[in-house]
Protein backbone atom coordinates (compact mmCIF):
# COMPACT_ATOMS: atom_id res chain seq x y z
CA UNK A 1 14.85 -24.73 -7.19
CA UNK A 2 14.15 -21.99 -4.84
CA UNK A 3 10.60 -21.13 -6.75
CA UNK A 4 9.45 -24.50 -5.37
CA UNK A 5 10.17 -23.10 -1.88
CA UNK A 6 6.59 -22.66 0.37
CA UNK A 7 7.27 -19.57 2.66
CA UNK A 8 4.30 -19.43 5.42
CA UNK A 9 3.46 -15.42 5.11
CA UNK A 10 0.33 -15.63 7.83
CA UNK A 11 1.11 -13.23 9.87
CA UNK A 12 3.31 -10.97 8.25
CA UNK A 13 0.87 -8.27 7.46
CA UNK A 14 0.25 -9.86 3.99
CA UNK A 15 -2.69 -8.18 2.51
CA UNK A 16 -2.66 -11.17 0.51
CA UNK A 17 -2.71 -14.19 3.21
CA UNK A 18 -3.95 -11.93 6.27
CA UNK A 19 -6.60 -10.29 5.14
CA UNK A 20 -8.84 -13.22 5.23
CA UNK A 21 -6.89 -15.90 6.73
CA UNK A 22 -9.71 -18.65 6.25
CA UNK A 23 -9.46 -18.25 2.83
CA UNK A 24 -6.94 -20.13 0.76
CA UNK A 25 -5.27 -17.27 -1.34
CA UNK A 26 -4.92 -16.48 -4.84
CA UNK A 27 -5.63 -13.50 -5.73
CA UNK A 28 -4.16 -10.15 -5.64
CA UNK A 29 -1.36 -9.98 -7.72
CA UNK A 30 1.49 -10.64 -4.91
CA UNK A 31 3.80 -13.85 -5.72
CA UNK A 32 4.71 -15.77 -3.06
CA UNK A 33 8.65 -16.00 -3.72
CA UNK A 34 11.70 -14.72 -1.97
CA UNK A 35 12.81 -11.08 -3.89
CA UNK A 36 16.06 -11.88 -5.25
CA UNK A 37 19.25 -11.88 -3.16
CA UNK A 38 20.61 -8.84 -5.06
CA UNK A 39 17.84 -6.60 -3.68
CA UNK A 40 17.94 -8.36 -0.45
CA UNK A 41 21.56 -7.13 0.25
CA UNK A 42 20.88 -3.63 -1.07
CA UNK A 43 18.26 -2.90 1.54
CA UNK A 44 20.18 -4.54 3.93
CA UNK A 45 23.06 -2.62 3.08
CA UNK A 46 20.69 0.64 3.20
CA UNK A 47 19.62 -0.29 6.79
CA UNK A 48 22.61 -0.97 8.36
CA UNK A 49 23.22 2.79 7.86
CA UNK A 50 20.89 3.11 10.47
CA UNK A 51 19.21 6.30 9.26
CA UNK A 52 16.00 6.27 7.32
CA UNK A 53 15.45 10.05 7.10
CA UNK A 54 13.66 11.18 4.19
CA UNK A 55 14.96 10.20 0.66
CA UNK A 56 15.37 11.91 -3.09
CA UNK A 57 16.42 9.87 -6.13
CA UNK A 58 20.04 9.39 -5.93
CA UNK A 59 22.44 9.23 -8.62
CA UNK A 60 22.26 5.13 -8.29
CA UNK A 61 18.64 4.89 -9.58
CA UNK A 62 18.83 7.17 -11.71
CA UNK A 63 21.39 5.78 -13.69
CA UNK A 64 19.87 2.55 -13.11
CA UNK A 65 16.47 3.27 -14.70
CA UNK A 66 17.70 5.21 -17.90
CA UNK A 67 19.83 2.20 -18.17
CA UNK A 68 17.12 0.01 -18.46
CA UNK A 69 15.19 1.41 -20.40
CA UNK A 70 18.03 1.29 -23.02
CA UNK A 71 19.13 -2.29 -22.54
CA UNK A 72 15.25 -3.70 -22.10
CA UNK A 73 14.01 -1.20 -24.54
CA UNK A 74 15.90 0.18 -26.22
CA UNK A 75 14.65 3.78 -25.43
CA UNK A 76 17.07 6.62 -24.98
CA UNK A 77 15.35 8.35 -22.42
CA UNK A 78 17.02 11.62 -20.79
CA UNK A 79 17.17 11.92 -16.76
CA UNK A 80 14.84 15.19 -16.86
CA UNK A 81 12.30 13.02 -18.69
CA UNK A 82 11.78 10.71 -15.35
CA UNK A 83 9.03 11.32 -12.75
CA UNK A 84 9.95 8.65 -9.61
CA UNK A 85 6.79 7.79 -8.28
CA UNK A 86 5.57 5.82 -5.06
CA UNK A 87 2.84 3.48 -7.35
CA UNK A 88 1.09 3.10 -10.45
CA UNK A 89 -2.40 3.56 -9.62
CA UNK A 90 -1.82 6.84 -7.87
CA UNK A 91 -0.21 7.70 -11.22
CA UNK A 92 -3.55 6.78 -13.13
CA UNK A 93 -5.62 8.88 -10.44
CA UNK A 94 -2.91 11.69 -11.20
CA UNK A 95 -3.43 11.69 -15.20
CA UNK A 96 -6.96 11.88 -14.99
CA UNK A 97 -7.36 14.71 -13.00
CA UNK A 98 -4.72 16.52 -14.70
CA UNK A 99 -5.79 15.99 -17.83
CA UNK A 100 -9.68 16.37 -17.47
CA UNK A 101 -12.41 18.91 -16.56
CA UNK A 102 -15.85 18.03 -14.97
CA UNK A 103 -18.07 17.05 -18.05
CA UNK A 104 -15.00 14.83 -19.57
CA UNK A 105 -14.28 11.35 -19.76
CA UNK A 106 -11.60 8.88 -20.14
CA UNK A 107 -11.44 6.11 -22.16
CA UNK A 108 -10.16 2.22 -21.24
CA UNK A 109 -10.61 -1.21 -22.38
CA UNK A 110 -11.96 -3.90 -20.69
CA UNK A 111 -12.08 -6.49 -19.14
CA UNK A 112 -9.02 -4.56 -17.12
CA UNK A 113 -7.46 -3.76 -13.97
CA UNK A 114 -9.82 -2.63 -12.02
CA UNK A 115 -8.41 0.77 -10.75
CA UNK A 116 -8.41 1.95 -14.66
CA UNK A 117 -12.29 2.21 -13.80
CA UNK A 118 -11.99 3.97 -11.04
CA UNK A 119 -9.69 6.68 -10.87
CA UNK A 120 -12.06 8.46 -13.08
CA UNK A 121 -14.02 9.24 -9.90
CA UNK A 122 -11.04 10.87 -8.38
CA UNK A 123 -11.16 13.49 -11.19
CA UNK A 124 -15.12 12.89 -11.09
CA UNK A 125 -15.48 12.46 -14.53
CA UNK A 126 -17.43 9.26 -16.54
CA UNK A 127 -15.06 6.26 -17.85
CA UNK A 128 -15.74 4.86 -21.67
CA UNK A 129 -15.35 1.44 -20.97
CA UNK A 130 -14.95 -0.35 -24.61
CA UNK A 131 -15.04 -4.34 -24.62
CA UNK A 132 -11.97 -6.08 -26.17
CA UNK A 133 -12.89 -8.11 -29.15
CA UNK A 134 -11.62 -11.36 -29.68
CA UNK A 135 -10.44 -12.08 -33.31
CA UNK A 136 -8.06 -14.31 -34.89
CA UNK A 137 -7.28 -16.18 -31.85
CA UNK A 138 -6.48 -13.33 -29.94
CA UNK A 139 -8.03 -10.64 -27.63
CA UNK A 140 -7.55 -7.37 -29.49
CA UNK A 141 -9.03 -3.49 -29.53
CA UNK A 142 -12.12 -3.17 -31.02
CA UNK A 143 -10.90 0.17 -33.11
CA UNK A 144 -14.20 1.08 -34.65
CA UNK A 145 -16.28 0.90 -31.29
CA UNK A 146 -13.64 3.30 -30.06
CA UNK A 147 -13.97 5.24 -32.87
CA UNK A 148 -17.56 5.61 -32.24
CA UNK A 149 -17.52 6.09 -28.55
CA UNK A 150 -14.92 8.64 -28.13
CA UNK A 151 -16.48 12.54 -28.63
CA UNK A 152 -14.64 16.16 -28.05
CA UNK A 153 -15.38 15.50 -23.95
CA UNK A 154 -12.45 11.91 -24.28
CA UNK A 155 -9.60 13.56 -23.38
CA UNK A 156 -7.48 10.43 -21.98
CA UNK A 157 -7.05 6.87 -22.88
CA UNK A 158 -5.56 4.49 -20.61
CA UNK A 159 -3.49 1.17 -22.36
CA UNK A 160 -2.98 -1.63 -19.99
CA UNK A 161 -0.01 -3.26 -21.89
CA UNK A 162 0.82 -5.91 -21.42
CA UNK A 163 -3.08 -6.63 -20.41
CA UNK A 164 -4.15 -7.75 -17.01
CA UNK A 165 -6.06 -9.52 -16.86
CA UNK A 166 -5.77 -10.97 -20.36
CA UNK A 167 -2.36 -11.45 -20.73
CA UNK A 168 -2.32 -10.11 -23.96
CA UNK A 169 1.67 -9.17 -24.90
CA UNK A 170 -0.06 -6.28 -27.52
CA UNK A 171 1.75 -6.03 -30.76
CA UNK A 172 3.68 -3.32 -32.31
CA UNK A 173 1.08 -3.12 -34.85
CA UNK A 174 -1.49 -3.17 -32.38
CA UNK A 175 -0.06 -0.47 -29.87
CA UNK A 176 0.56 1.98 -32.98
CA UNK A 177 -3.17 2.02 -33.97
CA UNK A 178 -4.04 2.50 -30.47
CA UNK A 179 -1.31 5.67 -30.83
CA UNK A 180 -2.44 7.08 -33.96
CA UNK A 181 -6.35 6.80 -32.49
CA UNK A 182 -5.29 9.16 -29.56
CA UNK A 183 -3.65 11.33 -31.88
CA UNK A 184 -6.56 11.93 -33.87
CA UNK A 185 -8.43 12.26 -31.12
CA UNK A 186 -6.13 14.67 -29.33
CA UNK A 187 -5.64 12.17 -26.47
CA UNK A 188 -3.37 11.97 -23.79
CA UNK A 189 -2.32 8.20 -23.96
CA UNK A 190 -1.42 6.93 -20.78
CA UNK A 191 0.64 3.51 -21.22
CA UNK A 192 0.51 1.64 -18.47
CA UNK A 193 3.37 -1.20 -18.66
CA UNK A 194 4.21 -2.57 -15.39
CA UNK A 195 3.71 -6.24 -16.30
CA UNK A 196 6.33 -5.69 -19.27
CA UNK A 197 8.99 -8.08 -18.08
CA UNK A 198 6.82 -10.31 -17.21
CA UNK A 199 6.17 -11.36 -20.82
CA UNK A 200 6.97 -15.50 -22.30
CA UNK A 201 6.72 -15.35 -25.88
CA UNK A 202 9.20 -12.63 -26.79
CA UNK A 203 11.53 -14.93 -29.02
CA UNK A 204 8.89 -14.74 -31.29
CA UNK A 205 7.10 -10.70 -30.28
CA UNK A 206 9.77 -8.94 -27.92
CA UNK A 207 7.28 -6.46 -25.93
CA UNK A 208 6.68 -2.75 -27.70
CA UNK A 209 6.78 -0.08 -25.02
CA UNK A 210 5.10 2.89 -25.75
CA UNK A 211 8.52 4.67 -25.60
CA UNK A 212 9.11 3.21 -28.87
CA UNK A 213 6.37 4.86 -30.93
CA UNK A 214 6.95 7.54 -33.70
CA UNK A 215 7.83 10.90 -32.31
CA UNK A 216 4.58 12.51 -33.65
CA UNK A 217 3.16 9.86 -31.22
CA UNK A 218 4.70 10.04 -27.82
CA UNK A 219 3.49 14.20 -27.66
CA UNK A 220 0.66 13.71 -25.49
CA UNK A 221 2.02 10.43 -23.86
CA UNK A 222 2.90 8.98 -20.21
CA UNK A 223 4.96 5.67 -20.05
CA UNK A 224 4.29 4.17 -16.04
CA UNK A 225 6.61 1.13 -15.08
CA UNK A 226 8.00 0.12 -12.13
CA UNK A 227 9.84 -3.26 -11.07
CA UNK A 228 7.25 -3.90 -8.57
CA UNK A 229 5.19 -7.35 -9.79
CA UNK A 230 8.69 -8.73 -11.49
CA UNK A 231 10.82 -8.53 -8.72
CA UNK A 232 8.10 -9.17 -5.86
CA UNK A 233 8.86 -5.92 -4.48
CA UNK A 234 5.01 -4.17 -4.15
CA UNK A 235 5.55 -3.48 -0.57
CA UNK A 236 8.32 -1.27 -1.35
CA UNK A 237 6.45 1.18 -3.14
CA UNK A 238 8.58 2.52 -6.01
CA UNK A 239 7.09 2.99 -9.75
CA UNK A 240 8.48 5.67 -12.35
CA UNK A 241 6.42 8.11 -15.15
CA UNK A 242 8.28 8.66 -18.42
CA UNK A 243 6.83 11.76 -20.30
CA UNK A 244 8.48 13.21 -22.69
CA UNK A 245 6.48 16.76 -23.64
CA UNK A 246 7.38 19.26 -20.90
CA UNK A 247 3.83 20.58 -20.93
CA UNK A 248 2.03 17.02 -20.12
CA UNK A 249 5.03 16.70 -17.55
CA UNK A 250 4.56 19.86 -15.56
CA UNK A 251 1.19 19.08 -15.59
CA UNK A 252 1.30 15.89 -14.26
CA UNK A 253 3.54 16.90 -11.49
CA UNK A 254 1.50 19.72 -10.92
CA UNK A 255 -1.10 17.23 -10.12
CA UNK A 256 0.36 15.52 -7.43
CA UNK A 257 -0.01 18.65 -4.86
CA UNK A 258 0.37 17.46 -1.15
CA UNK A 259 -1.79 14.41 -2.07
CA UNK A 260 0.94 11.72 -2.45
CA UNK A 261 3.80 10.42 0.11
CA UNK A 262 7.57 10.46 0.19
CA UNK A 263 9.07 7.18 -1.35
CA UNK A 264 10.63 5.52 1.37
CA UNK A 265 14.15 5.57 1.18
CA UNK A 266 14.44 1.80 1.02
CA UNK A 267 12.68 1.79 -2.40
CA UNK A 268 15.22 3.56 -4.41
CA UNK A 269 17.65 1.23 -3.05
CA UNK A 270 15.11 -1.91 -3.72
CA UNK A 271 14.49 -0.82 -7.63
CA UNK A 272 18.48 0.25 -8.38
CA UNK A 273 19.47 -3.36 -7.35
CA UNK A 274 16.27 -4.83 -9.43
CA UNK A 275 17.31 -3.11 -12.66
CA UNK A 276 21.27 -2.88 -12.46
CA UNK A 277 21.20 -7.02 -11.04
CA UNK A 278 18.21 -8.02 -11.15
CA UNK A 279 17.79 -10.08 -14.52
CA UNK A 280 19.42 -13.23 -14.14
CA UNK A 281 16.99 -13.85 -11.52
CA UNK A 282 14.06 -12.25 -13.43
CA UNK A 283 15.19 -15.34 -16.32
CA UNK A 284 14.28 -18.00 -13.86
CA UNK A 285 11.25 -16.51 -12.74
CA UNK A 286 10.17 -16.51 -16.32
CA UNK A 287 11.23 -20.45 -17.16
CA UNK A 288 8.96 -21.20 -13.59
CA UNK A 289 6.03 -19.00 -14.70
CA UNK A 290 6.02 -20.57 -17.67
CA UNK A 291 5.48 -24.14 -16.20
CA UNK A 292 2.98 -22.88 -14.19
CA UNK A 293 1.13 -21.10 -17.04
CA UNK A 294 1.18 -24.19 -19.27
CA UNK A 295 -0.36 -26.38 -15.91
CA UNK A 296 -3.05 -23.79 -15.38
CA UNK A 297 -3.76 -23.57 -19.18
CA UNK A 298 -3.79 -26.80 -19.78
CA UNK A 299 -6.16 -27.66 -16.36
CA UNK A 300 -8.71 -25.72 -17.81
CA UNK A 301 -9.28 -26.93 -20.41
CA UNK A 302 -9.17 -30.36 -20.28
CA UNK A 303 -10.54 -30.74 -16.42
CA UNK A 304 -12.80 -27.63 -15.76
CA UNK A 305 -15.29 -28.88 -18.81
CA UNK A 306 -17.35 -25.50 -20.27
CA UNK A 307 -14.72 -23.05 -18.82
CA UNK A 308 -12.34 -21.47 -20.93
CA UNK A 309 -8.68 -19.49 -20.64
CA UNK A 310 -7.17 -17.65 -23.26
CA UNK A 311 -3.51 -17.99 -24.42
CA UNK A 312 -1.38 -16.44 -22.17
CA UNK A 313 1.63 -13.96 -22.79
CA UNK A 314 2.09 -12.33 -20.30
CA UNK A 315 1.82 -11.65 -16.57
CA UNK A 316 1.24 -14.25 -13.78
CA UNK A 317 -2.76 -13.86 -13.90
CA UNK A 318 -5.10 -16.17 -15.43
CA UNK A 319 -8.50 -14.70 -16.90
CA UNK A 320 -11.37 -18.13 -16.30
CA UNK A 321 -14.30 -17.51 -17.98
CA UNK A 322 -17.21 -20.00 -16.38
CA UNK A 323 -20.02 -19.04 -18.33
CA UNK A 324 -19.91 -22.01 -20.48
CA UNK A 325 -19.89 -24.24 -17.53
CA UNK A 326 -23.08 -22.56 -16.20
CA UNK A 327 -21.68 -20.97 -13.15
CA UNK A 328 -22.78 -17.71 -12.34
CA UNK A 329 -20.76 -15.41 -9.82
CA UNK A 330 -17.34 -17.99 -9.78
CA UNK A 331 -15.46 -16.34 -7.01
CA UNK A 332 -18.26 -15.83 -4.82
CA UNK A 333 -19.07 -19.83 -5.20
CA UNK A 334 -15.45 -20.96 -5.29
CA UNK A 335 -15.58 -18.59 -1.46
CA UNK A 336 -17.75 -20.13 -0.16
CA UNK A 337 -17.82 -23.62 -1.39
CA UNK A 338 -13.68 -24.41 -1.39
CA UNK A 339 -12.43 -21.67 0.67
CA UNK A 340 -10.47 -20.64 -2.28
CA UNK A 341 -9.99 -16.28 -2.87
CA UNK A 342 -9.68 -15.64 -6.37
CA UNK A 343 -10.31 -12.37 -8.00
CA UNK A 344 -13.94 -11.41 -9.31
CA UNK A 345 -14.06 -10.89 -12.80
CA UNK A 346 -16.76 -8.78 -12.66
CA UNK A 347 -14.43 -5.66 -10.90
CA UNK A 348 -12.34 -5.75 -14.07
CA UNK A 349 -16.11 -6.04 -16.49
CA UNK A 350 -15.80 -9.34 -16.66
CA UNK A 351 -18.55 -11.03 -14.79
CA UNK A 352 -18.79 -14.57 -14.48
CA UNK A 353 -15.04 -15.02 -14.82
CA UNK A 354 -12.04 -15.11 -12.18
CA UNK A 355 -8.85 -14.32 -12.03
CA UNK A 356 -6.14 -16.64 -10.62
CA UNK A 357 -2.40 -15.87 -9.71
CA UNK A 358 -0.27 -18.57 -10.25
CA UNK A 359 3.07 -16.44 -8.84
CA UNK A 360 3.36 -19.18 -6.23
CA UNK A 361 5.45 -22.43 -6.16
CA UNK A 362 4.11 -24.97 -8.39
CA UNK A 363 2.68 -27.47 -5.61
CA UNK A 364 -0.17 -24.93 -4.81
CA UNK A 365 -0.57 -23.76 -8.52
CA UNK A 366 -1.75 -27.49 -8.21
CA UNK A 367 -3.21 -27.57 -4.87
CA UNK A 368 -5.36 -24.56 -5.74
CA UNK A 369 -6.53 -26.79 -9.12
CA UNK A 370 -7.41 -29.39 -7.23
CA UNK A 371 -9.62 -27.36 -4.99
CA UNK A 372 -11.41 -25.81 -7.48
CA UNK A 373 -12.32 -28.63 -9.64
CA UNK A 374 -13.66 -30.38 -6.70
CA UNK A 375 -15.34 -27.66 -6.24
CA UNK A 376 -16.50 -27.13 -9.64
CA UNK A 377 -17.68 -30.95 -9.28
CA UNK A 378 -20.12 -30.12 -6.41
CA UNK A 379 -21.79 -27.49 -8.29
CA UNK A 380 -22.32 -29.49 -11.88
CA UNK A 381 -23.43 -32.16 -9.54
């Protein structure tokens, strides 16, 4: 299976396996598996060209996205509705200055990604950061804190859906309340979805994009995706905006000034092939990740005593909470001790948990294990 393949990236420029080579690596959310051939060709097509001049958003990606978004979705979106963007989080950074004054503040949930509590800076504003609850089995908002945090200076909310570092695939149910609580609150709602086909349990919850929501709903909303984590394609830099009200679009835009890059032209070419023959492949990725989210899962919690995971839906992250075990500061010990770079929980307001990315082939899902319980065996010791 070509998921099993181990491709040596030292060297490469990975921020993931260069940055700190000593370290063992799993953490930023970069898999380590070769894109699929479809996307492959494309840009090789694109190159042998042999001009890379600047790019627009041809006719190809167009049509590929709004094509998408019907088949996946099941959204009717219309071409004039599209922002092409060069990345997500410059997208966040964008919505909250655009959409805030000095004095204001934006709302998120955490624990989260953890530019959702920072681009608040950029617009130098304060970020509401409201704990999920856990009830029923299931990490979930906690609607009345919200309710009693928010004030006339909330003007945005930001929805990590599906939720990194949770995995949470959020419910139609769930997504609507958060809707109807920005409309109350007169709330821009920024949906931030680029982990939505990345998602295992849709036979029994297919994934509710924000596109979806009641009209009344989607008129102060932004929709962000891109094919970026799916398709192992980061590097490329290609993401899109939905936003349907033309007032919250030319404001966004607005936003952007001289502040962001040209997409390279590779990346149009990168993201049509992704979307127009990209999902055979993007099946097999999910049966793999799978696998690898029922080793890690189970792992956990039946070697790693006093730790716990929660059930994941979604995404190629794992959320370890080590407070039960006694271990204070995980990453920083599992650095130190094993060599081993996972994510600190505390940058998404989690402290005392880590975050572990199992986008790899399934020998170092288990190799990574391994070191940490040995690890984990030194310090109960």
């Amino acid at each position: 299976m070509q998921f099993d393949t181990i491709i040596h990236r030292r060297g490469t420029g990975s921020i993931k396996w260069d940055r700190r080579p000593e370290l063992d690596p799993f953490w930023v959310a970069d898999m380590d598996f070769v894109s699929p051939p479809c996307i492959l060709d494309a840009v090789q097509q694109r190159l042998s060209h042999g001009i890379l001049g600047y790019a627009q958003a041809h006719e190809g990606i167009t049509e590929a996205v709004l094509g998408y978004l019907q088949n996946r979705h099941g959204a009717a979106v219309s071409e004039n509705t599209l922002v092409h963007l060069g990345g997500l989080v410059p997208a966040l950074s964008l919505a909250a200055r655009g959409f805030t004054d000095a004095g204001d503040n934006l709302m998120t949930c955490t624990p989260v990604y953890y530019p959702f509590l920072h681009v608040g800076k950029d617009a130098k504003i304060d970020t509401l950061a409201i704990p999920h609850i856990y009830r029923d089995g299931r990490w979930t908002f906690d609607l009345e804190e919200m309710e009693k945090q928010v004030s006339s200076k909330t003007k945005i909310f930001i929805l990590c859906n599906p939720q990194n570092p949770l995995g949470r695939n959020f419910t139609k149910d769930e997504v609507v309340k958060v809707a109807e609580f920005c409309d109350r609150h007169q709330l821009v709602l920024v949906s931030d979805e680029i982990h939505c086909d990345l998602v295992f349990n849709e036979s029994d919850q297919a994934f509710f994009s924000a596109l979806n929501l009641p009209e009344k709903l989607r008129q102060k909303l932004i929709v962000l995706q891109a094919p970026s984590k799916t398709y192992n394609i980061a590097g490329m830099g290609y993401a899109f905006a939905v936003i349907e009200n033309p007032s919250i679009r030319n404001t966004f835009c607005a936003t952007r000034g001289h502040t962001l890059s040209e997409i390279n032209c590779l990346a149009f070419f990168a993201a049509e092939a992704a979307y127009k023959h990209g999902e055979p492949w993007r099946q097999e990725l999910l049966s793999y990740l799978k696998k690898n989210r029922d080793t890690i899962t189970q792992f956990v919690r039946s070697e790693l005593p006093g730790c716990n995971i929660p059930d994941i839906e979604a995404t190629y992250l794992a959320l370890i909470d080590t407070r039960g075990a006694g271990m204070k500061n995980p990453a920083q010990y599992l650095e130190k001790d094993a060599q081993v770079w996972v994510n600190d929980g505390a940058a998404f307001g989690a402290p005392d948990h880590f975050r572990f990315n199992y986008g790899c082939p399934h020998a170092r899902v288990l190799e990574g294990l391994d070191k940490i319980k040995a690890s984990f065996d030194r310090h109960q010791g």
